[in-house]
N, C-alpha and C. Protein backbone atom coordinates (compact mmCIF):
# COMPACT_ATOMS: atom_id res chain seq x y z
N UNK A 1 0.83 -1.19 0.00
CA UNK A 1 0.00 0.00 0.00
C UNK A 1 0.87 1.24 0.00
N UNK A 2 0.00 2.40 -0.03
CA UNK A 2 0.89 3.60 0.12
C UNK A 2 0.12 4.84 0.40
N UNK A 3 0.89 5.38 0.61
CA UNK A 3 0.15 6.88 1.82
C UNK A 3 -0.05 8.19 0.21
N UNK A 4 -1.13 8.81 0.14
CA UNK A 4 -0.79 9.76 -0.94
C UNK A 4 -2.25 10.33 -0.43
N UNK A 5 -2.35 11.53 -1.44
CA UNK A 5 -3.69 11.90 -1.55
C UNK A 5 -4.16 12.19 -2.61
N UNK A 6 -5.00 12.25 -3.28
CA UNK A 6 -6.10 12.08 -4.42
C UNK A 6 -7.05 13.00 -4.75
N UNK A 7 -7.62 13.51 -5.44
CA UNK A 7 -8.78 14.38 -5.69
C UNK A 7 -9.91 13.41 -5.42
N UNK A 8 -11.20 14.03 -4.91
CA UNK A 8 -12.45 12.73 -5.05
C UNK A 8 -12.39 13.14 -6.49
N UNK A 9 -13.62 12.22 -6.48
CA UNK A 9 -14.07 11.99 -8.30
C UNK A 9 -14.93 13.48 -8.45
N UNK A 10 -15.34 13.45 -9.97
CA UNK A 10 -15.78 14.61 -10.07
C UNK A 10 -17.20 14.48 -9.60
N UNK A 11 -17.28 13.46 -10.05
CA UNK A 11 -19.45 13.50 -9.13
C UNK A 11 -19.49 13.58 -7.63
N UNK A 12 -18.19 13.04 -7.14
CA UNK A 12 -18.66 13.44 -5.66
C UNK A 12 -18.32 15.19 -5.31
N UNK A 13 -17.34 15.47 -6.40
CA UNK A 13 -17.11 16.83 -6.39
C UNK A 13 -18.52 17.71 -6.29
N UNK A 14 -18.87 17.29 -7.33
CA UNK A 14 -20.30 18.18 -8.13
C UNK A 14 -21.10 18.14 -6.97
N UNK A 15 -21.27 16.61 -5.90
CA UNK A 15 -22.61 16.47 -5.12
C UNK A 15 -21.96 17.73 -3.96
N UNK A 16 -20.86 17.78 -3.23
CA UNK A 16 -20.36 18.73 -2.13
C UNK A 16 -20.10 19.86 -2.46
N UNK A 17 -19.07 19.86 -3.75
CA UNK A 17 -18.76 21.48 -4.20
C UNK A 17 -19.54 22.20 -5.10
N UNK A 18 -19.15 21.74 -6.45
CA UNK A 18 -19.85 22.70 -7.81
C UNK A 18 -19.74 21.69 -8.76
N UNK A 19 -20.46 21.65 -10.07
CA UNK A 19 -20.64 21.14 -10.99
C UNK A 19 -19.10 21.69 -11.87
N UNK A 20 -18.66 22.53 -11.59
CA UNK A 20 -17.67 23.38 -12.41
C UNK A 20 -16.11 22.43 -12.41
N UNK A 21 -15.64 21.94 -13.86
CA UNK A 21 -15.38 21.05 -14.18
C UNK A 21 -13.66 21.81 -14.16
N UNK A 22 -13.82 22.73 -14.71
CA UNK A 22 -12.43 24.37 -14.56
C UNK A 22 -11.82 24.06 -13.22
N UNK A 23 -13.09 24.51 -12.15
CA UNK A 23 -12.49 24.49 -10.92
C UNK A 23 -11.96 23.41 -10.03
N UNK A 24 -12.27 22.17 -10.74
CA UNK A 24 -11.96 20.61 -10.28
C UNK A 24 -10.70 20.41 -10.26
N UNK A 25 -10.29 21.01 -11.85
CA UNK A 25 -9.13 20.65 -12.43
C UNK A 25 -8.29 21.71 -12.35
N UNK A 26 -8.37 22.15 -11.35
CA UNK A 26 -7.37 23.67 -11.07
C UNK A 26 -7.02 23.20 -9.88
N UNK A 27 -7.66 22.93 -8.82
CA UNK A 27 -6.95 22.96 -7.37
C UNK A 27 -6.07 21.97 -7.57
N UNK A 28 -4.64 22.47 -6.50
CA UNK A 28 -3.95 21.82 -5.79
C UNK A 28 -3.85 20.70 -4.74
N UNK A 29 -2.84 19.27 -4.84
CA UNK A 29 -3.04 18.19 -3.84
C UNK A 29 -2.26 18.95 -2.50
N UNK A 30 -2.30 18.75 -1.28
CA UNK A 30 -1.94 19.22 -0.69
C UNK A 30 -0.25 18.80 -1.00
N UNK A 31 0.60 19.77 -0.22
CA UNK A 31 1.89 19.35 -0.35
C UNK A 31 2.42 20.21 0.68
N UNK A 32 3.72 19.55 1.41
CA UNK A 32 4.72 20.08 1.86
C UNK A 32 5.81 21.59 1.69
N UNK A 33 5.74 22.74 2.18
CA UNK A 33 6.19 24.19 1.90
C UNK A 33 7.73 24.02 1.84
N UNK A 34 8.34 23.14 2.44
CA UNK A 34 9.52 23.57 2.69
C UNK A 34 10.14 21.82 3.12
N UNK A 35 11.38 21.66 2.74
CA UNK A 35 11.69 20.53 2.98
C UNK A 35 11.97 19.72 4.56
N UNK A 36 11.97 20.43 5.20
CA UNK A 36 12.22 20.11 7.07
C UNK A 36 10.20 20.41 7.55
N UNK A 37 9.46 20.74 6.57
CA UNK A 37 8.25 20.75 7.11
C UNK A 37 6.95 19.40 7.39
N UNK A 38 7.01 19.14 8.34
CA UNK A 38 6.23 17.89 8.95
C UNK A 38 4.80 18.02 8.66
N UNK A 39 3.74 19.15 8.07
CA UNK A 39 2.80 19.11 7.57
C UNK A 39 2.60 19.39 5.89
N UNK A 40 1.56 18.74 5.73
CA UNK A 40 1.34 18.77 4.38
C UNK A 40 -0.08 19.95 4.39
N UNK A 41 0.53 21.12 3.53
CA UNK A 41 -0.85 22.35 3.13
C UNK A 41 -1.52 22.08 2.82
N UNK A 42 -2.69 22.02 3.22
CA UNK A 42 -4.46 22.56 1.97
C UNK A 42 -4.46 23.64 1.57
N UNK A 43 -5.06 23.88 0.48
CA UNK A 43 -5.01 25.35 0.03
C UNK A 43 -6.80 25.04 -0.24
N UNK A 44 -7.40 26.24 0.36
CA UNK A 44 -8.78 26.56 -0.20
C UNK A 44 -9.07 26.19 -1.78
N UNK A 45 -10.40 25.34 -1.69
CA UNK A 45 -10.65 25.09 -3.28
C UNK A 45 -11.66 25.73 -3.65
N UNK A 46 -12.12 27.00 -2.38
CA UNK A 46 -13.06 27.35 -2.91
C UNK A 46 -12.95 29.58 -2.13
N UNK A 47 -13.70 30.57 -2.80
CA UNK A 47 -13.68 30.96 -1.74
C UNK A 47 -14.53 31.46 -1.17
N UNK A 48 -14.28 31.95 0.47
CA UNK A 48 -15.11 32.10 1.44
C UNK A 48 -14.44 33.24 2.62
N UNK A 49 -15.75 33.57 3.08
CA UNK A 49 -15.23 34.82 4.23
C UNK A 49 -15.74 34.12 5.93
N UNK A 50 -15.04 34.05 6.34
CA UNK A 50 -15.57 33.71 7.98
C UNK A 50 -15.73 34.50 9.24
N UNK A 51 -17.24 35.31 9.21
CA UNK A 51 -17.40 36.76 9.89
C UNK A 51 -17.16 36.04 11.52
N UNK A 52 -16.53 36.95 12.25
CA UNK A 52 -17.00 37.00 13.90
C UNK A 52 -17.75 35.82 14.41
N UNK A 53 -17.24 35.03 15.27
CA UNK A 53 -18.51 33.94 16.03
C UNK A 53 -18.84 33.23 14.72
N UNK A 54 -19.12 32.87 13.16
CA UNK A 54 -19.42 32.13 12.57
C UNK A 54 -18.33 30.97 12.08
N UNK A 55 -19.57 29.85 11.93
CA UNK A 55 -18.78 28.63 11.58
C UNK A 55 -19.01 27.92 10.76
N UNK A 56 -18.12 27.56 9.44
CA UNK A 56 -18.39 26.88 8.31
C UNK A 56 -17.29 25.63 8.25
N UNK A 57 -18.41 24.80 7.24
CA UNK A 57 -17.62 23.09 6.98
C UNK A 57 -17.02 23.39 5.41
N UNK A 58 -15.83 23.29 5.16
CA UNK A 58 -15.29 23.61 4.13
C UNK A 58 -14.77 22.63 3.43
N UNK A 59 -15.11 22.03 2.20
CA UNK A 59 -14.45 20.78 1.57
C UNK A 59 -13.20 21.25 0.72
N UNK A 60 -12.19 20.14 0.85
CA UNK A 60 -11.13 20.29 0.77
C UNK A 60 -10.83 19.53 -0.58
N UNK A 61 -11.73 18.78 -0.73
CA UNK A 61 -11.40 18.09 -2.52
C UNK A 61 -10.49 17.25 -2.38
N UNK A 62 -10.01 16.51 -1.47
CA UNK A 62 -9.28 15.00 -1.55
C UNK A 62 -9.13 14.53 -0.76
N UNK A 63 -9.25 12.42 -0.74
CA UNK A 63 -8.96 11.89 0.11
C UNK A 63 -7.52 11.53 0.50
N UNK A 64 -8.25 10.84 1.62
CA UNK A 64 -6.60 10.00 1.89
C UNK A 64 -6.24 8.76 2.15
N UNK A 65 -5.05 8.25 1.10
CA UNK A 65 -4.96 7.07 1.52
C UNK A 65 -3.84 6.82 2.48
N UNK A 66 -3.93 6.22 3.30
CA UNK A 66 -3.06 5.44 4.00
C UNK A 66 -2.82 3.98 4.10
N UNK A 67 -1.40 3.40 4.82
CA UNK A 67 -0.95 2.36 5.19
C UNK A 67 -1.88 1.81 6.64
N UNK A 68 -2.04 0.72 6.53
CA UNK A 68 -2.67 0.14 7.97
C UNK A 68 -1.69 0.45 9.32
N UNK A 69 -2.19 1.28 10.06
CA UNK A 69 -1.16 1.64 11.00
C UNK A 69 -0.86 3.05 11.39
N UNK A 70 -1.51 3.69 10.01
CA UNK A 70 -1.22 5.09 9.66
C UNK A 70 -2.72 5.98 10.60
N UNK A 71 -1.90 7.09 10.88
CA UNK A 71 -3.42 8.04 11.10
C UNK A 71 -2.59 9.48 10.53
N UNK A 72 -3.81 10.21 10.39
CA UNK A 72 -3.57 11.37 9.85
C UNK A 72 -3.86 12.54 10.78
N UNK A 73 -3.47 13.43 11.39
CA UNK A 73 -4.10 14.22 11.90
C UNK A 73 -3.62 15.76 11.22
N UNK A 74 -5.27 16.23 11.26
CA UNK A 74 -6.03 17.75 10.22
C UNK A 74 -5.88 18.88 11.21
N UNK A 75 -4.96 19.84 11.45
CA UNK A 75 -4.50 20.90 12.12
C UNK A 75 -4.95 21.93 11.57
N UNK A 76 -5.30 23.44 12.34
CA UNK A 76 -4.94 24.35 11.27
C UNK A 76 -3.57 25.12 11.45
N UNK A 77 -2.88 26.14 10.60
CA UNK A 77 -2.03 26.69 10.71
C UNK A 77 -2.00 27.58 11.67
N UNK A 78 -0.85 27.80 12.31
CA UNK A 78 -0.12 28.11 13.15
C UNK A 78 -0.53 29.78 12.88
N UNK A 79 -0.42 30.42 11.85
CA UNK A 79 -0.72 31.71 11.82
C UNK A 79 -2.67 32.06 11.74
N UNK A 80 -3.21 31.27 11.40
CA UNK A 80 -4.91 31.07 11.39
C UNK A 80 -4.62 31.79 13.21
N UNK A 81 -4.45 30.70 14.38
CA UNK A 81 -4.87 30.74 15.57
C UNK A 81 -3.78 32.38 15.57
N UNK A 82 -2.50 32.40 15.95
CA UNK A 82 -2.08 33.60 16.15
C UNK A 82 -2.66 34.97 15.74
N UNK A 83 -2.36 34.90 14.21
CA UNK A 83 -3.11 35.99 13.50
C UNK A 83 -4.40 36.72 13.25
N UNK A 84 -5.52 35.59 13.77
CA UNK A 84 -7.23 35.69 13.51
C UNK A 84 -7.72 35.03 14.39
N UNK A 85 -7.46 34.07 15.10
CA UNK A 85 -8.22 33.53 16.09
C UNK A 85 -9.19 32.64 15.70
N UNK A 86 -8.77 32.07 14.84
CA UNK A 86 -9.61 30.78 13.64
C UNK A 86 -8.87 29.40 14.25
N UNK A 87 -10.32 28.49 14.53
CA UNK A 87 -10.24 27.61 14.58
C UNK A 87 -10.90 26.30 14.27
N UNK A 88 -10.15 25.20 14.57
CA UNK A 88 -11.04 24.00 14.24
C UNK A 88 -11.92 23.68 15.00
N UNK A 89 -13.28 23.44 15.00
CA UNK A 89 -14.09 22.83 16.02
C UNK A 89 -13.82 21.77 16.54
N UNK A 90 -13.29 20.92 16.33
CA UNK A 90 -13.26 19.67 17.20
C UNK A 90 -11.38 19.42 17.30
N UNK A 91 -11.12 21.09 16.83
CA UNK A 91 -9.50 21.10 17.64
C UNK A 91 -8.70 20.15 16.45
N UNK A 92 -8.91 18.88 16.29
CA UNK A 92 -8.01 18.51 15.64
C UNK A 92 -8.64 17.01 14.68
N UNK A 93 -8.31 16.75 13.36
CA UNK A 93 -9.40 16.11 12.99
C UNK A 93 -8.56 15.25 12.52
N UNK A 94 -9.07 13.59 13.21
CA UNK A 94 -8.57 12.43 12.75
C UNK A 94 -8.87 11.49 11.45
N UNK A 95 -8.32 11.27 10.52
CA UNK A 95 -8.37 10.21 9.58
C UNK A 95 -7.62 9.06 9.42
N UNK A 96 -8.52 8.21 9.59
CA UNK A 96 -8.20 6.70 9.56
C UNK A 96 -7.98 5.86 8.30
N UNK A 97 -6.97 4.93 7.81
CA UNK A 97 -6.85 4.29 6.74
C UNK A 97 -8.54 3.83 5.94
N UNK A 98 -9.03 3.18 7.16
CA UNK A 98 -10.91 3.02 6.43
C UNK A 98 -11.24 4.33 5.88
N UNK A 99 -11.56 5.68 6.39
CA UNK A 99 -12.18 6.69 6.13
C UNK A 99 -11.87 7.26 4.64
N UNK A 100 -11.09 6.58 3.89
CA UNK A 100 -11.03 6.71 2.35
C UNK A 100 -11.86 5.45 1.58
N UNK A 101 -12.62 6.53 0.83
CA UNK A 101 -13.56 5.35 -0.32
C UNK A 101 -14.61 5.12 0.82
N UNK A 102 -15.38 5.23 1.68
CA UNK A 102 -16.08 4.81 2.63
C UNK A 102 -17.47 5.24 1.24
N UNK A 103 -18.19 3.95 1.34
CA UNK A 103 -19.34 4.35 0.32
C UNK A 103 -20.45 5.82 0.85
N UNK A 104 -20.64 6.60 2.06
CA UNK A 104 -21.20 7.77 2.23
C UNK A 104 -21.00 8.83 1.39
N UNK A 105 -19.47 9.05 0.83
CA UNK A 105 -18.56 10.02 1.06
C UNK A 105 -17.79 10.47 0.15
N UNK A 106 -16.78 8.98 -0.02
CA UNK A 106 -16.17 8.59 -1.09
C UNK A 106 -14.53 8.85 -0.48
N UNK A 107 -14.89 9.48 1.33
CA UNK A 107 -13.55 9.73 1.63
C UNK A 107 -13.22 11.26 1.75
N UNK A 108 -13.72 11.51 1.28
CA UNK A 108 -13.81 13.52 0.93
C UNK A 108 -13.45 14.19 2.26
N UNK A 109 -12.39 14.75 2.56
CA UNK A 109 -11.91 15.50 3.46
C UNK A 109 -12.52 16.82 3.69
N UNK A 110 -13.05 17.05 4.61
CA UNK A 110 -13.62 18.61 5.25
C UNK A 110 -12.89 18.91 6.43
N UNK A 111 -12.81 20.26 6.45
CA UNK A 111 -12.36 21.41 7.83
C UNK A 111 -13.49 21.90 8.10
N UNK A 112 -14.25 21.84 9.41
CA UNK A 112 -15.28 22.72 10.07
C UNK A 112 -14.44 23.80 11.04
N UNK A 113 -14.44 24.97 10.24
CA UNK A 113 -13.72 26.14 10.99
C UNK A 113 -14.31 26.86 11.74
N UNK A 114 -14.21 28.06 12.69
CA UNK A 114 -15.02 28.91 13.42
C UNK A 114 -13.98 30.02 13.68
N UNK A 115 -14.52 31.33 13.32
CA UNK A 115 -13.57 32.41 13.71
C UNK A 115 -14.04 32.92 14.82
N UNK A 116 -13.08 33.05 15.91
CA UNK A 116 -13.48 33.82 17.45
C UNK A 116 -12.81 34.77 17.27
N UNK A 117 -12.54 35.47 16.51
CA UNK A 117 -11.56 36.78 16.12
C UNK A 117 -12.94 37.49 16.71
N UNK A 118 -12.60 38.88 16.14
CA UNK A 118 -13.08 40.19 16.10
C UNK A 118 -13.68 40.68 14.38
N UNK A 119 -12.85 40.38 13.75
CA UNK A 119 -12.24 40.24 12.54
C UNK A 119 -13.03 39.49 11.28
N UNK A 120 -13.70 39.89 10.00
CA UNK A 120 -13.74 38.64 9.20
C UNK A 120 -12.49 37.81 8.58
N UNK A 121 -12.41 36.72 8.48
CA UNK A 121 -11.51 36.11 8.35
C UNK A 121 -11.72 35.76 6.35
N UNK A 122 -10.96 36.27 5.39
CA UNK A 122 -11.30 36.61 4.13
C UNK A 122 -9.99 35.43 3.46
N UNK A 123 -10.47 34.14 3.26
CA UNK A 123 -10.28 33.35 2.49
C UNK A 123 -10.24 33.40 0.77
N UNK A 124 -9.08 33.13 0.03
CA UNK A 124 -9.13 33.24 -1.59
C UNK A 124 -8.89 31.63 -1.89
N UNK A 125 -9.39 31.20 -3.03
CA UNK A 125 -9.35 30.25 -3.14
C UNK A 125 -7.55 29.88 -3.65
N UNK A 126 -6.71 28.82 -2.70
CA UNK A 126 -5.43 28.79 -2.99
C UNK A 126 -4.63 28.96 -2.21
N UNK A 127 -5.52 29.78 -0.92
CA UNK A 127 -5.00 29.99 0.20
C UNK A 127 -4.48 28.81 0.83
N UNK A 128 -3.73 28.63 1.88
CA UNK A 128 -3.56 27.73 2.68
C UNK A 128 -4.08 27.38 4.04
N UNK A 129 -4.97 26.60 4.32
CA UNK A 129 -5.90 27.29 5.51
C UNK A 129 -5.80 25.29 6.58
N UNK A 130 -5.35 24.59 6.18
CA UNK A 130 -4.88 23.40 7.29
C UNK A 130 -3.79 22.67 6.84
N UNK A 131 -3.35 21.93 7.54
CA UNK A 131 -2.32 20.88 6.80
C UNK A 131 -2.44 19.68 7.86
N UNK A 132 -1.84 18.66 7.55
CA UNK A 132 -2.16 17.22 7.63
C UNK A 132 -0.33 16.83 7.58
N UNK A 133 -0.45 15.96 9.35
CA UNK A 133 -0.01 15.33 9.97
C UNK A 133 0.23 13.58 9.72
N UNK A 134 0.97 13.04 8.95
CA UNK A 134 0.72 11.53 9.14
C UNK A 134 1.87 11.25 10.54
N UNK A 135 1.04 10.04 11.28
CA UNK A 135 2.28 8.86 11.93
C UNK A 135 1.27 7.94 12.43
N UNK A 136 2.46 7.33 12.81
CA UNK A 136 1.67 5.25 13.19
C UNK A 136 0.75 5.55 14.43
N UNK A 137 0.60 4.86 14.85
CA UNK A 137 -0.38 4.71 15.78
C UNK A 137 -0.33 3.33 16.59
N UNK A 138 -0.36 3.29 17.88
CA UNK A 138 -0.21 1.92 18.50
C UNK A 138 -1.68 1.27 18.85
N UNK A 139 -1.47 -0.26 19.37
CA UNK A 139 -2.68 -0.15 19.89
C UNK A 139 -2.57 -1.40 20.84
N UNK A 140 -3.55 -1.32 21.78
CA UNK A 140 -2.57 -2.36 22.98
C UNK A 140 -2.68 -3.57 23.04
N UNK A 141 -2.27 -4.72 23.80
CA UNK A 141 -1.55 -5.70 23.17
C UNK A 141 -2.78 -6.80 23.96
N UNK A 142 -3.66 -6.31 24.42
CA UNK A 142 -4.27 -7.65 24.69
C UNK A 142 -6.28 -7.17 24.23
N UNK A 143 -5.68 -6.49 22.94
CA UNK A 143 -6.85 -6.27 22.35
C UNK A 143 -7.83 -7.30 21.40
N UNK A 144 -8.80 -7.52 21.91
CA UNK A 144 -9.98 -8.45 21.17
C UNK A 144 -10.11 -7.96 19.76
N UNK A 145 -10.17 -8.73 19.24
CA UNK A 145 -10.65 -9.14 17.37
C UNK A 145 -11.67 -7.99 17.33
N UNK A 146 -11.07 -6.82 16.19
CA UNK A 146 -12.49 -5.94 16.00
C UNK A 146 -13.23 -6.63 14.29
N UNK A 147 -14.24 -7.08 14.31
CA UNK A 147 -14.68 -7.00 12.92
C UNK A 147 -15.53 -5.87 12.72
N UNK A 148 -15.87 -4.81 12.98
CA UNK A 148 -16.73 -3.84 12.47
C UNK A 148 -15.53 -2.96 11.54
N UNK A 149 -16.74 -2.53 10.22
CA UNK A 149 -16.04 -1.89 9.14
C UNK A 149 -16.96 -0.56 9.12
N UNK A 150 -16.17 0.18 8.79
CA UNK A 150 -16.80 2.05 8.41
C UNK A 150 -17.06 1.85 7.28
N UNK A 151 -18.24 1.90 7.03
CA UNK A 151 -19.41 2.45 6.28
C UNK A 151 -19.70 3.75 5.90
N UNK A 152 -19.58 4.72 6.56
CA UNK A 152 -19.50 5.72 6.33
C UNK A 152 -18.78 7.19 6.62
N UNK A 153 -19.16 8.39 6.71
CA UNK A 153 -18.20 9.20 6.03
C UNK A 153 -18.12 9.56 8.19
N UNK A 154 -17.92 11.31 7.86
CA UNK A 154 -17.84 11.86 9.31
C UNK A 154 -18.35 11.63 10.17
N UNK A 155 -18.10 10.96 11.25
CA UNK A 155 -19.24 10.43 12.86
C UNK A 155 -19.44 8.85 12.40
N UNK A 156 -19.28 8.22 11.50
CA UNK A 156 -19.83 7.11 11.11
C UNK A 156 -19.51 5.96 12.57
N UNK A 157 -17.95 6.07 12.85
CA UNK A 157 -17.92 5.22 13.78
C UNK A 157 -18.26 4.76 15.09
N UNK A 158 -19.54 5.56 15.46
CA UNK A 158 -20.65 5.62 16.88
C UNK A 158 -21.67 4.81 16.54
């Protein structure tokens, strides 16, 4: 196997984002800024303004695959919290090797942001607004046989 990330398809594009076939094929996979840098960028695929106290779910246009073993964790940048006071709602967002291709979804990565600034927070599409963390993950050693499989997309596993 192997760790990468992917655009969804364009129909799952069309069902979350836009029908707009231009804008599919324009955004960027996330990638690494600098060679000593341990996160990988999102750049906005779309754009958006985030007034005072409001909070939006923002699709990011690709999944992820991983190795069994792998987790991903969805941060935002370091200048978002300093600079504006933008954050993630649930702080920090986990993806699991299942959570790609999950038939709900298709795998489709979202940021649910919230600005506690003062401030609107004025997003262009291209911007860089999270980045993504891979490493292993343990798990302890006198753990029972799980057979349940994810089915579906965000919250699925409750």
């Amino acid at each position: 196997m192997a760790r990468y990330f992917e655009k969804v398809s364009f129909e799952q594009f069309k069902k979350d984002v836009s029908d707009d076939k231009v804008l599919y094929e324009s955004y960027n996979i996330p990638r690494r800024s600098t060679k000593m840098s341990a996160g990988y960028d999102f750049e906005s695929i779309i754009d958006f303004t985030l007034r005072p106290g409001e909070i939006k779910s923002i699709p990011l246009g690709v999944k992820i695959h991983m190795n069994v073993g792998d987790v991903m964790f969805l941060v935002v940048r370091s200048s978002q919290g300093f600079q504006y006071n933008v954050r993630m709602c649930n702080q920090v967002g986990v993806f699991e090797a299942d959570y790609c291709d999950n038939p709900d979804n298709e795998g489709h990565a979202w940021i649910r942001l919230q600005n506690h600034g003062d401030l609107d927070y004025v997003v262009k599409r291209g911007d860089r607004i999270c980045q993504a963390i891979f490493t292993k993950f343990l798990i302890v050693d006198d753990e029972e046989e799980i057979d349940n499989i994810r089915i579906g997309g965000i919250g699925s596993t409750n």
